[in-house]
C-alpha atoms as a PDB file:
ATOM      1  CA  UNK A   1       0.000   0.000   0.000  1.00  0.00           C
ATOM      2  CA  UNK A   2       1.495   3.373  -1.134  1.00  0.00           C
ATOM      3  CA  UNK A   3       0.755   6.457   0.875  1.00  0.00           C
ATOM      4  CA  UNK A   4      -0.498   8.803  -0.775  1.00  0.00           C
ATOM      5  CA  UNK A   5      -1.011  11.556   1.448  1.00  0.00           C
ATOM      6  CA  UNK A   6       2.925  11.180   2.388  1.00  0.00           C
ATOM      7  CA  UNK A   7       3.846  10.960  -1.421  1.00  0.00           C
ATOM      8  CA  UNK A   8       1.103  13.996  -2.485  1.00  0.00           C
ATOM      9  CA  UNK A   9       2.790  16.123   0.431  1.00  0.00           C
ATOM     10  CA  UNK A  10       6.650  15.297  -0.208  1.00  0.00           C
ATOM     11  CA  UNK A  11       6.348  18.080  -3.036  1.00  0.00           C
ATOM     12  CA  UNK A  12       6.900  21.387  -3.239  1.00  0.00           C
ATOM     13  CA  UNK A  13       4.791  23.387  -5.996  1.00  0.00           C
ATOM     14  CA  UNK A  14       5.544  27.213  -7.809  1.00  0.00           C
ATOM     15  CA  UNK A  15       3.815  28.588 -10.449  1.00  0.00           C
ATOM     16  CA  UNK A  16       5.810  31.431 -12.400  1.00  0.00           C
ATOM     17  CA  UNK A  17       6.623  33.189 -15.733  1.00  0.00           C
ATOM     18  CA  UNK A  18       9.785  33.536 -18.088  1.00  0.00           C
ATOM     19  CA  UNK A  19      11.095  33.563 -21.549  1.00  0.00           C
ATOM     20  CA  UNK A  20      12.078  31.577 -24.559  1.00  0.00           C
ATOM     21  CA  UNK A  21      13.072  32.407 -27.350  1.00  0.00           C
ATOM     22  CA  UNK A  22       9.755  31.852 -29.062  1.00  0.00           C
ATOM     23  CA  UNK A  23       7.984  34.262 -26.896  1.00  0.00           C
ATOM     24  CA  UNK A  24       6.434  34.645 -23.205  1.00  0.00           C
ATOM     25  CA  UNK A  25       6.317  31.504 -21.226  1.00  0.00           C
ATOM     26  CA  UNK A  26       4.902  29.344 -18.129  1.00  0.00           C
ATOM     27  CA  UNK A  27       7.222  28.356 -15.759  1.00  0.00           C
ATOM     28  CA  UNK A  28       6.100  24.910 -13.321  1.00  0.00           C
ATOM     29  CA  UNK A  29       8.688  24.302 -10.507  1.00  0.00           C
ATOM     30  CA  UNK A  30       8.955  20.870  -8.470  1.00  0.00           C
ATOM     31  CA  UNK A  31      10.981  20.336  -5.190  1.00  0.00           C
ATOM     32  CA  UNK A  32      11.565  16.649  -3.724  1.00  0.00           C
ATOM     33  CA  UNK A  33      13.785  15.664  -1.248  1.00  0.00           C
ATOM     34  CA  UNK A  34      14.960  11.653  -1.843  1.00  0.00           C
ATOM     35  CA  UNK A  35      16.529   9.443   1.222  1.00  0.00           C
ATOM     36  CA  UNK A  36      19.487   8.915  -1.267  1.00  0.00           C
ATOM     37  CA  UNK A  37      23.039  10.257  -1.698  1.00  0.00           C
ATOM     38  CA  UNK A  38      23.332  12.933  -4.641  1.00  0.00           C
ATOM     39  CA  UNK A  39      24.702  10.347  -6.716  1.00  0.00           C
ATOM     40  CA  UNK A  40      23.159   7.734  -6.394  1.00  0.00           C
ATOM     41  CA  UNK A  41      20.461  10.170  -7.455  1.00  0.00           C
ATOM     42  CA  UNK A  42      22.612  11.629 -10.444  1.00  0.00           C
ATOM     43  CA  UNK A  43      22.656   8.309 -11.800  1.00  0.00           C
ATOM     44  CA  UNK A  44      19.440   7.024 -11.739  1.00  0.00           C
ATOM     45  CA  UNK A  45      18.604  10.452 -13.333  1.00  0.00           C
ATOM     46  CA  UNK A  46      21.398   9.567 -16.263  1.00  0.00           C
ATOM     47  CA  UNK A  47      22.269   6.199 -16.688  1.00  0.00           C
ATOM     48  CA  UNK A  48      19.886   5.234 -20.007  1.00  0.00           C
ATOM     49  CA  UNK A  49      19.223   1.958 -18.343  1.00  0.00           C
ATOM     50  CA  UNK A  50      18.486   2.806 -14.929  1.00  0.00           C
ATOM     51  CA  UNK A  51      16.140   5.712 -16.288  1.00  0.00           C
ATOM     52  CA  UNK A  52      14.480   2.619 -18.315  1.00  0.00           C
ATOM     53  CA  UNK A  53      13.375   1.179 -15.087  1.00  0.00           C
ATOM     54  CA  UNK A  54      11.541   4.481 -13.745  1.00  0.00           C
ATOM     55  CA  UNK A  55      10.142   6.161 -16.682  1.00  0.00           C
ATOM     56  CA  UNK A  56      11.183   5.822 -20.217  1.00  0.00           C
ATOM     57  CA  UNK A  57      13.457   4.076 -22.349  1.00  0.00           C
ATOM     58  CA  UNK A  58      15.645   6.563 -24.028  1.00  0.00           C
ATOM     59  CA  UNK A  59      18.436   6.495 -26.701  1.00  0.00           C
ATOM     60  CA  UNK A  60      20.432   8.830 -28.890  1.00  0.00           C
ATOM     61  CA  UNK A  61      23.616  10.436 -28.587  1.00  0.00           C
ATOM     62  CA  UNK A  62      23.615  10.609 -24.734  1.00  0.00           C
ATOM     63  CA  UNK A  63      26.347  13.282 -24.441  1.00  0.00           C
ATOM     64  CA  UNK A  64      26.678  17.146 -23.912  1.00  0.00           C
ATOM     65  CA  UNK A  65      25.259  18.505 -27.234  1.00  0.00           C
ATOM     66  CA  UNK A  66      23.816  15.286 -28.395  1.00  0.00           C
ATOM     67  CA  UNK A  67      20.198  14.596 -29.072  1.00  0.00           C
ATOM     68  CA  UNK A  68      18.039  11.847 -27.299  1.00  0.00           C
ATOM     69  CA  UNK A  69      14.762  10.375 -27.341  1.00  0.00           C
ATOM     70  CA  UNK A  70      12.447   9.116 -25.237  1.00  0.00           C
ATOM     71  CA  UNK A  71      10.108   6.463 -26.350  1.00  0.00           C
ATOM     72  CA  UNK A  72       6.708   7.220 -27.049  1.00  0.00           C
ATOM     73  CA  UNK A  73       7.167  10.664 -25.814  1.00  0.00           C
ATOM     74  CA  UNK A  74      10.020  13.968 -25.806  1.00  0.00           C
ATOM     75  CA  UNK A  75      13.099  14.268 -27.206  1.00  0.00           C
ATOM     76  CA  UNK A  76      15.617  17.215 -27.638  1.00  0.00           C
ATOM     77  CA  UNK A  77      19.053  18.101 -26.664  1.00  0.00           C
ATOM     78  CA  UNK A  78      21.473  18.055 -24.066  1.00  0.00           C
ATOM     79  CA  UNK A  79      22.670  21.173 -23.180  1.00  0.00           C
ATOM     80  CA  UNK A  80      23.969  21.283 -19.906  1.00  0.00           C
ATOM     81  CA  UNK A  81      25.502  18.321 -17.609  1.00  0.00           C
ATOM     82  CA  UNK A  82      27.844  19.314 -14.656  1.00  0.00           C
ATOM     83  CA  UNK A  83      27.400  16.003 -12.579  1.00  0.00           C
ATOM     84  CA  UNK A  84      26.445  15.849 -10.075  1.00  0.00           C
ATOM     85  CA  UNK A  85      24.104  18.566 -10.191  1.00  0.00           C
ATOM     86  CA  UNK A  86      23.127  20.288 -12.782  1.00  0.00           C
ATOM     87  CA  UNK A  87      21.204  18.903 -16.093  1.00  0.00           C
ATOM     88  CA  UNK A  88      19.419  21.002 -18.413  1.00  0.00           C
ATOM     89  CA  UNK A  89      17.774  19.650 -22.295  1.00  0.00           C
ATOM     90  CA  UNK A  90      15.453  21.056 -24.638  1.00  0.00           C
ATOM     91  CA  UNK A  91      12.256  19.221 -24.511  1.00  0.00           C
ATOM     92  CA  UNK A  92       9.927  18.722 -27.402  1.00  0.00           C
ATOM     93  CA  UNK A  93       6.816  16.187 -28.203  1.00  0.00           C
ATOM     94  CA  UNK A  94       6.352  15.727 -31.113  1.00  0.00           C
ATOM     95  CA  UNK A  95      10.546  15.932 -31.703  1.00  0.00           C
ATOM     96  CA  UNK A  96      11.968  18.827 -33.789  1.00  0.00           C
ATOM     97  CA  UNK A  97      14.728  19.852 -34.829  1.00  0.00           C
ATOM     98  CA  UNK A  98      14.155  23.524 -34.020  1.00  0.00           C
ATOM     99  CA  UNK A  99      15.192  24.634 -30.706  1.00  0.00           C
ATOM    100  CA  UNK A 100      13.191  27.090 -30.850  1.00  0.00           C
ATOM    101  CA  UNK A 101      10.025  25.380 -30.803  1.00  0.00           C
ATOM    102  CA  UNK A 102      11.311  23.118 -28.177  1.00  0.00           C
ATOM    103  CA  UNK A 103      10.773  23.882 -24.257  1.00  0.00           C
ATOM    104  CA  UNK A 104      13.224  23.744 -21.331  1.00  0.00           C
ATOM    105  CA  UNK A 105      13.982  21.397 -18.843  1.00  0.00           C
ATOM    106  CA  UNK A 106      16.483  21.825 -15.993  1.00  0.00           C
ATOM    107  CA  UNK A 107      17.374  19.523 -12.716  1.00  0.00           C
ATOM    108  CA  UNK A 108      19.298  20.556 -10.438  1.00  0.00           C
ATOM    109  CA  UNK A 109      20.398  18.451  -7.325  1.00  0.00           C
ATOM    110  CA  UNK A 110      21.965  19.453  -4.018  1.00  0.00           C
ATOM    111  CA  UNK A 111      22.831  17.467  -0.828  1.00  0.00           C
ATOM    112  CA  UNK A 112      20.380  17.774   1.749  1.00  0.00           C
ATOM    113  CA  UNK A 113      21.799  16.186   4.891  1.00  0.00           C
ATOM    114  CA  UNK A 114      22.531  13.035   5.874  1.00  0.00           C
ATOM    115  CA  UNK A 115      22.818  11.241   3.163  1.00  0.00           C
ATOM    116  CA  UNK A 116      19.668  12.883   1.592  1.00  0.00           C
ATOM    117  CA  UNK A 117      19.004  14.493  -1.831  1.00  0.00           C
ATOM    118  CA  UNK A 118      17.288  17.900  -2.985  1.00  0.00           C
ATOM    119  CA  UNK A 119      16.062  18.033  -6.395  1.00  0.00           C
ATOM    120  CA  UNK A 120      14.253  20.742  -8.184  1.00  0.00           C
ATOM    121  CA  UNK A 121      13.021  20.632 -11.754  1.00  0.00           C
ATOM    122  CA  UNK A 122      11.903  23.625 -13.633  1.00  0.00           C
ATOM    123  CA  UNK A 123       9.923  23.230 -16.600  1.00  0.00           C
ATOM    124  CA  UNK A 124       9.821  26.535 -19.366  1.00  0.00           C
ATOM    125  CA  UNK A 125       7.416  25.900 -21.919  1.00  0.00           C
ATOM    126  CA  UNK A 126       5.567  28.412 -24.185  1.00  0.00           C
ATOM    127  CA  UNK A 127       1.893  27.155 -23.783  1.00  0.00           C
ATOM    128  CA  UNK A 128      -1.189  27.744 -26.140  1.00  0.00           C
ATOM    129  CA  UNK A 129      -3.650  30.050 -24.387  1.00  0.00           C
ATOM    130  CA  UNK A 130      -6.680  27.828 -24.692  1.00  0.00           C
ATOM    131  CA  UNK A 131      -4.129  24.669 -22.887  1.00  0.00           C
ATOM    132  CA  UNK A 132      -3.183  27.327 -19.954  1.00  0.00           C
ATOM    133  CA  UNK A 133      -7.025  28.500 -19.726  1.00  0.00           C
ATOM    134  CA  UNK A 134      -8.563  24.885 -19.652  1.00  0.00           C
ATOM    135  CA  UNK A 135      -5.687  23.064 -17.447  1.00  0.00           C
ATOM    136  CA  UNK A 136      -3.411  26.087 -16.003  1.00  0.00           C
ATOM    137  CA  UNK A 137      -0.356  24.116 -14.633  1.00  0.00           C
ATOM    138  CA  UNK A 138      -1.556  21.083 -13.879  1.00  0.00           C
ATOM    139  CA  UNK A 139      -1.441  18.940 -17.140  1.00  0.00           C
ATOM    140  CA  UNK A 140       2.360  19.387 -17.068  1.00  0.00           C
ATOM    141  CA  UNK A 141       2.827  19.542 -13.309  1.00  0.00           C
ATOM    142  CA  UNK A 142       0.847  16.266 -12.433  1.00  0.00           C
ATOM    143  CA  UNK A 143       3.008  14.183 -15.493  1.00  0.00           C
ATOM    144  CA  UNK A 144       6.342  15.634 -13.553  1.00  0.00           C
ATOM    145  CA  UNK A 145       4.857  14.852 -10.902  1.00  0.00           C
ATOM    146  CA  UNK A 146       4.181  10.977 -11.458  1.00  0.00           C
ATOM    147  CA  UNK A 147       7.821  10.927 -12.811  1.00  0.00           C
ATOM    148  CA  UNK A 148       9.577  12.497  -9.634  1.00  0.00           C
ATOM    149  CA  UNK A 149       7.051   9.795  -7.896  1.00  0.00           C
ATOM    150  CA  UNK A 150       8.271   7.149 -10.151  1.00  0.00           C
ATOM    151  CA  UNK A 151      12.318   7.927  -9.187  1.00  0.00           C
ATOM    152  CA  UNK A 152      11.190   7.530  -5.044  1.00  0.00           C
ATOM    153  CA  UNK A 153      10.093   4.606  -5.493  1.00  0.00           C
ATOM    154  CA  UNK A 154      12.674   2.987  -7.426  1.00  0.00           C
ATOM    155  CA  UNK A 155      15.501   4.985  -5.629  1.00  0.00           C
ATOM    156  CA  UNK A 156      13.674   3.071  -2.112  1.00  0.00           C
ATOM    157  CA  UNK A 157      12.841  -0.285  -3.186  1.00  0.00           C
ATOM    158  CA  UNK A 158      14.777  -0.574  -7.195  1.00  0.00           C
ATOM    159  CA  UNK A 159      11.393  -0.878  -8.920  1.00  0.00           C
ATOM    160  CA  UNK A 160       8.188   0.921  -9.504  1.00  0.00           C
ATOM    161  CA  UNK A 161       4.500   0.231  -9.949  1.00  0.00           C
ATOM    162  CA  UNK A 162       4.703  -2.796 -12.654  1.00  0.00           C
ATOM    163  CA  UNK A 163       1.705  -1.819 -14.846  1.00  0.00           C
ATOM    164  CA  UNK A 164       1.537   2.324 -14.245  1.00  0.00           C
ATOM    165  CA  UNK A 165      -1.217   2.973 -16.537  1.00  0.00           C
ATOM    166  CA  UNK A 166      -3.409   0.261 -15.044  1.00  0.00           C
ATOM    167  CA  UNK A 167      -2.430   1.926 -11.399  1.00  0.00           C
ATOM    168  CA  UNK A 168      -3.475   5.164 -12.581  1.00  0.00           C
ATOM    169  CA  UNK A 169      -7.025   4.503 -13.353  1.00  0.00           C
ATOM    170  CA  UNK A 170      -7.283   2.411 -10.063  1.00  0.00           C
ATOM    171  CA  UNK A 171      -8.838   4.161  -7.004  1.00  0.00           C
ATOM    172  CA  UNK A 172      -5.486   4.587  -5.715  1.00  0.00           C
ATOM    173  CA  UNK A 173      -4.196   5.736  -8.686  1.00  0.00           C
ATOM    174  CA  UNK A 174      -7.072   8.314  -8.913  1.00  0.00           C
ATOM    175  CA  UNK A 175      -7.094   9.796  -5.844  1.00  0.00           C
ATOM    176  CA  UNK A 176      -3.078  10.684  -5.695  1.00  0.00           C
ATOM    177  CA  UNK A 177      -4.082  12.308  -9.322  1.00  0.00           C
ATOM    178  CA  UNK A 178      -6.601  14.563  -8.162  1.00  0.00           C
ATOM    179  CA  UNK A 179      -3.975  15.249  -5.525  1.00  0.00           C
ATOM    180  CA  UNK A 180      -1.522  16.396  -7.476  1.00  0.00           C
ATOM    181  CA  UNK A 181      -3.945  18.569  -9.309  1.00  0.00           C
ATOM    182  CA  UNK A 182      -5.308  20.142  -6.088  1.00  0.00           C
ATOM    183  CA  UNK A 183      -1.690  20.413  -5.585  1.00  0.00           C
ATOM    184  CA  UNK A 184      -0.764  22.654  -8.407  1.00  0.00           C
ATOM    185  CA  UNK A 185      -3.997  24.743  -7.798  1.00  0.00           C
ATOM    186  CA  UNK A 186      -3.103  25.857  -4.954  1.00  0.00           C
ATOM    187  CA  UNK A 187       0.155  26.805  -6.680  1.00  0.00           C
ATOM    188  CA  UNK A 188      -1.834  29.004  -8.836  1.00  0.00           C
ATOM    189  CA  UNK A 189      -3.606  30.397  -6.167  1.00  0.00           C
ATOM    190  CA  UNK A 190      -0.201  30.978  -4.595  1.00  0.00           C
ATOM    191  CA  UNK A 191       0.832  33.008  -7.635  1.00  0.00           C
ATOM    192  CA  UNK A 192      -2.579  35.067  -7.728  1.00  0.00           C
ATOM    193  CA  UNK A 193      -4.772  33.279 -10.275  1.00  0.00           C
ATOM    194  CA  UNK A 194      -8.493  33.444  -9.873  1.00  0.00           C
ATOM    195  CA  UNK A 195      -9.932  31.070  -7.937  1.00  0.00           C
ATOM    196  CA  UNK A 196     -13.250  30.309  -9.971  1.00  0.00           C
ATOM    197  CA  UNK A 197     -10.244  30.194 -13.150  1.00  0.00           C
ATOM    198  CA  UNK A 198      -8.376  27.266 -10.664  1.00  0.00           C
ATOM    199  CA  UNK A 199     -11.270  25.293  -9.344  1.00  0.00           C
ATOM    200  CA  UNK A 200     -11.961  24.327 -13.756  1.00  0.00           C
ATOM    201  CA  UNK A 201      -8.606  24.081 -14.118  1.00  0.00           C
ATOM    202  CA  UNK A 202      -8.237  21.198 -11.114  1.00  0.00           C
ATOM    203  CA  UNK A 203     -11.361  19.597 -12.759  1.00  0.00           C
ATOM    204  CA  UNK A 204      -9.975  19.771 -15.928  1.00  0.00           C
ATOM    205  CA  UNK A 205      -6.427  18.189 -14.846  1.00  0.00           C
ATOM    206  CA  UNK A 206      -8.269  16.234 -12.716  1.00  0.00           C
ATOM    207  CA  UNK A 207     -10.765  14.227 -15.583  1.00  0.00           C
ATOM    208  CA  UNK A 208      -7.589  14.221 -17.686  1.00  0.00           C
ATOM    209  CA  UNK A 209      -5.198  12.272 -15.454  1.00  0.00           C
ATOM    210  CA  UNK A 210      -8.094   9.584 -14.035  1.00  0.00           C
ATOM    211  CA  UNK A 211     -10.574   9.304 -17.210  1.00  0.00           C
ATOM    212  CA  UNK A 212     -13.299  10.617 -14.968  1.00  0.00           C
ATOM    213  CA  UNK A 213     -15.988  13.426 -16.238  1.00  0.00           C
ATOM    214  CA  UNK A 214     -14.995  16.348 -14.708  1.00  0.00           C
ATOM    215  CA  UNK A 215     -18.066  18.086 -13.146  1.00  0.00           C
ATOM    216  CA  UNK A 216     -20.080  20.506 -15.256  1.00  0.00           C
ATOM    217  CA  UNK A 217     -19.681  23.844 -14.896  1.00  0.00           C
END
């Protein structure tokens, strides 16, 4: 039995703004400590076939300035990768070639006392207005979310959930969705969005992650 209340409240949420080259952009933040040393951490994070075994396979040129791929899903380039604390890629789905139309994703890691590991990912995405309006920062937040979820639990026991998309649409797997959501609302609220806007966005994410109607409005 996973708790979910323990796993829900182990993150740390922020809602923000920046820039990319392709315009104005939405910033989500995620902070998780792990009961592991920085890195041991660092190479779960990097080592293709340890990252197999918590998210996604991967391949590609796995080297500063080389392009990878994850399967089924992002792909991009490295761009920074100062071990054992810093990595940074561009991140794109569907995969081009212009990094410009690509988003950014940066972890960084710092030791956190005895023995214990601090990570922080920042995601920096230029997001259609009618994605923002209907899911604010949830859609993104809740998938990083699952992932940084994914990496305790292999990091405590060396594996994860066996079938996650089966867990996700069980009751467990539901309820630690519409966590996460609730989660990143009150991030928004946090960083001064509307509450009527944040209650449809948590419905939205909500119905998205566990295949549930959301409520009508």
């Amino acid at each position: 039995m996973i708790d979910i209340v323990r796993e829900i409240e182990a993150v740390e949420r922020e809602v923000g703004s920046g820039r990319l080259p392709a315009g104005e952009a939405k910033v989500v933040r995620l902070r998780r400590t792990y009961d592991a040393a920085i890195d041991e951490v660092w190479d779960a994070l990097t080592t293709p076939e340890r990252v197999s075994r918590w998210f996604l396979p991967v391949s590609g040129d796995l080297r500063l300035g080389g392009r990878y791929q994850f399967q089924g899903q992002a792909g991009g380039t490295i761009d920074a990768c100062e071990r054992p604390n810093r990595l940074q890629v561009t991140w794109a789905y569907p995969p081009t070639e212009n990094a410009d139309d690509a988003s950014v994703l940066e972890i960084r890691l710092a030791p956190a006392g005895d023995g214990a590991t601090a990570l922080e990912l920042v995601h920096t995405a230029v997001v259609p207005d009618e994605m923002w309006d209907t899911f604010g920062p949830g859609a993104v937040g809740v998938g990083w979310e699952q992932g940084a979820f994914g990496l305790a639990l292999y990091l405590k026991t060396g594996s994860t959930i066996d079938d996650p998309e089966a867990w996700q649409l069980s009751g467990e797997g539901r309820a630690y969705s519409r966590g996460c959501s609730e989660g990143w609302g009150a991030a928004s609220l946090a960083a001064g969005v509307d509450p009527e806007v944040v209650t449809r966005n948590v419905a939205a994410t909500s119905a998205f992650y566990t295949g549930e109607p959301a409520p009508a409005a």
